[in-house]
C-alpha atoms as a PDB file:
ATOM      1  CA  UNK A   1      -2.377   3.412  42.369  1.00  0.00           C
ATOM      2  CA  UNK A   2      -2.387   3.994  38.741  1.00  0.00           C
ATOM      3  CA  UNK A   3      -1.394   7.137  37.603  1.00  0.00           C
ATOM      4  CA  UNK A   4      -0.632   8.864  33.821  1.00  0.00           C
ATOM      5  CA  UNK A   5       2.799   8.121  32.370  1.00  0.00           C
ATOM      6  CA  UNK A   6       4.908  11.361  31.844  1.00  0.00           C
ATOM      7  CA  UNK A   7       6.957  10.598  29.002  1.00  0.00           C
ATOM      8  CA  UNK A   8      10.250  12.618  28.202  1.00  0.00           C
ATOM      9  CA  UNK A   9      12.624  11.948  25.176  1.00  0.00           C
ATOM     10  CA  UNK A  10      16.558  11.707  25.474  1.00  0.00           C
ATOM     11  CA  UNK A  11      18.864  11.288  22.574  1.00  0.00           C
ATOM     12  CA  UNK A  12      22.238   9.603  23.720  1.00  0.00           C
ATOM     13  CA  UNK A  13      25.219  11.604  22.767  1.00  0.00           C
ATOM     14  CA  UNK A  14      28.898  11.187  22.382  1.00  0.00           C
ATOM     15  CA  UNK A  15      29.380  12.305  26.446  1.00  0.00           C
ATOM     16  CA  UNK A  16      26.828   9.364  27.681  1.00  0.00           C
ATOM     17  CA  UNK A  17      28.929   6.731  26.419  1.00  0.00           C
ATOM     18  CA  UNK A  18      31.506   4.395  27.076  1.00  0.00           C
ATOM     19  CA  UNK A  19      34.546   3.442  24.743  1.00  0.00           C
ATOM     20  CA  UNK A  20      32.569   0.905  23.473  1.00  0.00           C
ATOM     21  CA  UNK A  21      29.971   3.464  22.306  1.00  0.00           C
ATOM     22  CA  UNK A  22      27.211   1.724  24.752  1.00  0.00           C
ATOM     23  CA  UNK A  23      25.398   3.858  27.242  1.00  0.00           C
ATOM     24  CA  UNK A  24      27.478   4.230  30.492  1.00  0.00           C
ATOM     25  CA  UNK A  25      25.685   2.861  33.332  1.00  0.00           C
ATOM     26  CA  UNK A  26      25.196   5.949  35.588  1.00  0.00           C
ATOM     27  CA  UNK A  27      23.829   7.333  33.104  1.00  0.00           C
ATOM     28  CA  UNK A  28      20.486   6.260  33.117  1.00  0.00           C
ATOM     29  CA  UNK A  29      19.959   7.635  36.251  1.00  0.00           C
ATOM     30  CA  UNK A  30      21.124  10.508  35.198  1.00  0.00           C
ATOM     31  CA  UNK A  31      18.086  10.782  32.476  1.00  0.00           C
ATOM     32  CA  UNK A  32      15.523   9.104  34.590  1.00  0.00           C
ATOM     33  CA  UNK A  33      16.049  12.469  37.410  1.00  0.00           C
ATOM     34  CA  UNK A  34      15.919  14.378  34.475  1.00  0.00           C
ATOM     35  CA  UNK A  35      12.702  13.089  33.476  1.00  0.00           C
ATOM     36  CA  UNK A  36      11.379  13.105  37.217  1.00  0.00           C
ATOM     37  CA  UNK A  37      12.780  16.891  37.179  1.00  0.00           C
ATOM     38  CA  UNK A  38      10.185  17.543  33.793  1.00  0.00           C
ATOM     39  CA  UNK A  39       7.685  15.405  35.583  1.00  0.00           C
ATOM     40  CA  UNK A  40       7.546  17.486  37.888  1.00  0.00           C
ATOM     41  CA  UNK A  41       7.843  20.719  35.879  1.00  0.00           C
ATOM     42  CA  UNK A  42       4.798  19.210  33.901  1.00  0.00           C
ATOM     43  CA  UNK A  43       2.444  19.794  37.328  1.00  0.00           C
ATOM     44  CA  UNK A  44       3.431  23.476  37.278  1.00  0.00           C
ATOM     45  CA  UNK A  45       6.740  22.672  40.343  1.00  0.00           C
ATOM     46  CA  UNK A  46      10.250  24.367  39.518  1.00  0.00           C
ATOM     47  CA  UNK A  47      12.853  22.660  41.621  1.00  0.00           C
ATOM     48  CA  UNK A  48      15.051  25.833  41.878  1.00  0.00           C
ATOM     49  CA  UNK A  49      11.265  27.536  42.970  1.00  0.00           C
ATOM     50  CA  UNK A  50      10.675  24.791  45.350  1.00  0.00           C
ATOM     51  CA  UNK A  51      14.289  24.959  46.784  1.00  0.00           C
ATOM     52  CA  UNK A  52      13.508  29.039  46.941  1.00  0.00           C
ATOM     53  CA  UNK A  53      10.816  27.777  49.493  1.00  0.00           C
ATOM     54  CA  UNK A  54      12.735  25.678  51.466  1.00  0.00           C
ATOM     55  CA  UNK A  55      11.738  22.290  50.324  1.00  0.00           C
ATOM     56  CA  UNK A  56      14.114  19.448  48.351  1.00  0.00           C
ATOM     57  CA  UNK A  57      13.187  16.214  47.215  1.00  0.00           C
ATOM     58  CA  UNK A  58      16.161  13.545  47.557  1.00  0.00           C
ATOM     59  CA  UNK A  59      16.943  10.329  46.196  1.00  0.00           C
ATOM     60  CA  UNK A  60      15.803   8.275  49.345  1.00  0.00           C
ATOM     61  CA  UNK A  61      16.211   4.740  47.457  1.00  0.00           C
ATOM     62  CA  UNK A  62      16.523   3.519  44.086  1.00  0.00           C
ATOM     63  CA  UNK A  63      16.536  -0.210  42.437  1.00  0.00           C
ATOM     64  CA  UNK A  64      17.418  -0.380  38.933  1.00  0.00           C
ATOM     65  CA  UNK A  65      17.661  -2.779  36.420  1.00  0.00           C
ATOM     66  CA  UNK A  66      19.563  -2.852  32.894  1.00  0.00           C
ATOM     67  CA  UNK A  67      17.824  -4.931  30.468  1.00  0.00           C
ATOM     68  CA  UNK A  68      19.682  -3.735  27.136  1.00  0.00           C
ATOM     69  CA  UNK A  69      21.661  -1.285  25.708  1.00  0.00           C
ATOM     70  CA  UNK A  70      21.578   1.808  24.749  1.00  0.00           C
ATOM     71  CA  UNK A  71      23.809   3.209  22.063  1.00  0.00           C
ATOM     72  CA  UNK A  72      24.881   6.522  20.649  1.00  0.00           C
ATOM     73  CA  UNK A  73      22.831   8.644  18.430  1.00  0.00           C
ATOM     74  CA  UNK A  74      19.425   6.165  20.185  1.00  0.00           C
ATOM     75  CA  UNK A  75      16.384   7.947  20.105  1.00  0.00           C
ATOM     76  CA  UNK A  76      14.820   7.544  24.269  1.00  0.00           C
ATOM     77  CA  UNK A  77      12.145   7.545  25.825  1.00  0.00           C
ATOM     78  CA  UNK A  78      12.350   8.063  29.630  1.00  0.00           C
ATOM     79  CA  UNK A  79       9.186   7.216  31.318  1.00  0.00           C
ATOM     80  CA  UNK A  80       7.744   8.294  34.760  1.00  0.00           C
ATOM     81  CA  UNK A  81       4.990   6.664  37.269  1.00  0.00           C
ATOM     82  CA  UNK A  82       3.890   7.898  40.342  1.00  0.00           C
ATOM     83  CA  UNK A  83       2.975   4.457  42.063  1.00  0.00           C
ATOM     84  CA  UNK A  84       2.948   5.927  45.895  1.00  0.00           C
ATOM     85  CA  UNK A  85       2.152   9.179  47.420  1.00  0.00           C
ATOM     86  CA  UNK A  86       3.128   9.251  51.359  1.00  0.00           C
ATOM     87  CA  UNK A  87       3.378  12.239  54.482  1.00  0.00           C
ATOM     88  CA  UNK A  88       6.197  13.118  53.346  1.00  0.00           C
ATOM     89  CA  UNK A  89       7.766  11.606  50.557  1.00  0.00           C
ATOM     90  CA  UNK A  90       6.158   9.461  46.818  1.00  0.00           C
ATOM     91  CA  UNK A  91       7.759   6.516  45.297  1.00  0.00           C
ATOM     92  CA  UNK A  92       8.191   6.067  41.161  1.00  0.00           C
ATOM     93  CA  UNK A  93       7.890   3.798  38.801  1.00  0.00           C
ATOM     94  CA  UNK A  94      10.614   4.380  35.937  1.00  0.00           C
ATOM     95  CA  UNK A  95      11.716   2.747  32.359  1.00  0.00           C
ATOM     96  CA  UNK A  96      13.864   3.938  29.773  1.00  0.00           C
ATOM     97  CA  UNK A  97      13.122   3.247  25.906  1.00  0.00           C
ATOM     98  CA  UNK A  98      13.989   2.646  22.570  1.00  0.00           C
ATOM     99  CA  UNK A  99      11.632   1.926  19.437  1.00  0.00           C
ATOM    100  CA  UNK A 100       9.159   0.730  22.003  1.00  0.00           C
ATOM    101  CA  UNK A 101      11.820  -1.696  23.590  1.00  0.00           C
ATOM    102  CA  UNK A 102      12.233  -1.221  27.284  1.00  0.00           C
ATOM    103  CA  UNK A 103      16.108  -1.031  28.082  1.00  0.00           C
ATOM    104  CA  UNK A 104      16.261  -0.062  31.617  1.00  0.00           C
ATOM    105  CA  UNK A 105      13.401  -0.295  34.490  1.00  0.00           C
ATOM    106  CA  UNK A 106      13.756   1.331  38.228  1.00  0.00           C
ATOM    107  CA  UNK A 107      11.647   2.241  41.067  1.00  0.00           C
ATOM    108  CA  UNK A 108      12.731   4.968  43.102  1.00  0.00           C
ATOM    109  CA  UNK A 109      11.699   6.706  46.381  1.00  0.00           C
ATOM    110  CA  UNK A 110      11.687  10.370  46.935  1.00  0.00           C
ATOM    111  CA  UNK A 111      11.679  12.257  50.638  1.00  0.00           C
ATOM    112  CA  UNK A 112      10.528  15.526  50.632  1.00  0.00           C
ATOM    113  CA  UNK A 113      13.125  17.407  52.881  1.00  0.00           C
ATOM    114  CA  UNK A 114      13.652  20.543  54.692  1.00  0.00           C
ATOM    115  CA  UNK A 115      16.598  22.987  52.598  1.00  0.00           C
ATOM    116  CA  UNK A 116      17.516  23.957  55.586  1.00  0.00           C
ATOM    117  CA  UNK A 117      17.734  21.071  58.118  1.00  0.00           C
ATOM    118  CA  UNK A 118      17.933  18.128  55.467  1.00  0.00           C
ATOM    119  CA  UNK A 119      14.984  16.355  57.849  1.00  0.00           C
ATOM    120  CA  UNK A 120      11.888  14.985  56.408  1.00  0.00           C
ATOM    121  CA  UNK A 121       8.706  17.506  56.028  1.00  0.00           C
ATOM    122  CA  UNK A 122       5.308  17.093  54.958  1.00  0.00           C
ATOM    123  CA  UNK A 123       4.702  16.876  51.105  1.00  0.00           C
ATOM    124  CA  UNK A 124       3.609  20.472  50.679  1.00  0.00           C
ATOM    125  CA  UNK A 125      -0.677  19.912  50.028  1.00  0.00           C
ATOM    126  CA  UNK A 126      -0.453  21.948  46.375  1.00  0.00           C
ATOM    127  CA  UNK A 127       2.063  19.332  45.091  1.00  0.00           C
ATOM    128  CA  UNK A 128       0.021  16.827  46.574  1.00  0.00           C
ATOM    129  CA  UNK A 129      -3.046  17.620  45.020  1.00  0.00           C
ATOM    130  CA  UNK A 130      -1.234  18.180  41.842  1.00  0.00           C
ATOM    131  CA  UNK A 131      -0.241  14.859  41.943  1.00  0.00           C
ATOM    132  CA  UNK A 132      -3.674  13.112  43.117  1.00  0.00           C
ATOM    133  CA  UNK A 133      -5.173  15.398  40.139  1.00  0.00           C
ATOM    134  CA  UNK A 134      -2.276  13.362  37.642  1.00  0.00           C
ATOM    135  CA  UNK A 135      -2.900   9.841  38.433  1.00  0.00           C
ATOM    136  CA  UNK A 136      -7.277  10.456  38.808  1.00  0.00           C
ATOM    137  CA  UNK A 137      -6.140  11.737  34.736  1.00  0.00           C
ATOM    138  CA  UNK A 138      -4.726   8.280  34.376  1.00  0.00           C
ATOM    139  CA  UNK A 139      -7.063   5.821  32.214  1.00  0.00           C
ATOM    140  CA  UNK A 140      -9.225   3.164  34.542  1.00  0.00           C
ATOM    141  CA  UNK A 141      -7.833  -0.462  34.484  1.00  0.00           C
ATOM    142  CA  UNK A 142     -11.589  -1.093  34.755  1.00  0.00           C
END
């Protein structure tokens, strides 16, 4: 599935680094749920609204590559892909940015869960039609 790619910028400050001034690992996860956090926000979903309502996405799996560096003061770009939509859960495509340089790539699977029980639930069908409304707005690779 092809779908539109959310971009969100990042600038890397003192706090993200190591001693060595280089981007500390954890990190770019830490800017890549940001940016799936604004992706979201983008389709009209507040997590804190969503949470209000009973529903949480969680980190169900994540791979993630580091490619390069990033380095204080950098300028990012922190892409985001929907490349699966399930019942109850979508997987991403993600890549971190610099001057047009990928850095960092991951792909990461979201479950839509219950607030209260922590179990899996249906994606609710606004946020899936949201999302199936983003990726038909994604160019043709025709």
């Amino acid at each position: 599935m092809a779908d539109r790619v959310f971009n969100w910028p990042v600038r890397v400050y003192y706090e993200d680094t190591d001693a060595g001034g280089i981007v500390y690992y954890v990190n770019y996860l830490k800017f890549m749920e940001r940016a799936r956090t604004e992706y979201l926000r983008s389709l009209g979903f507040d997590q804190q609204a969503l949470m209000h309502d009973g529903i949480l996405f969680v980190v169900r799996n994540t791979a993630i590559e580091y490619l390069k560096p990033a380095r204080l003061d950098d300028a990012l770009d922190v892409t985001v892909s929907l490349s699966r939509r399930g019942r109850a859960g979508f997987d991403m495509v993600q890549s971190i940015w610099r001057d047009g340089e990928e850095l960092c790539k991951s792909r990461v699977s979201i479950a839509c869960v219950s607030a209260n029980s922590l179990k899996p639930v249906g994606l609710p069908v606004n946020i899936r039609q949201a999302m199936l409304l983003s990726s038909q707005d994604a160019p043709s690779d025709a």
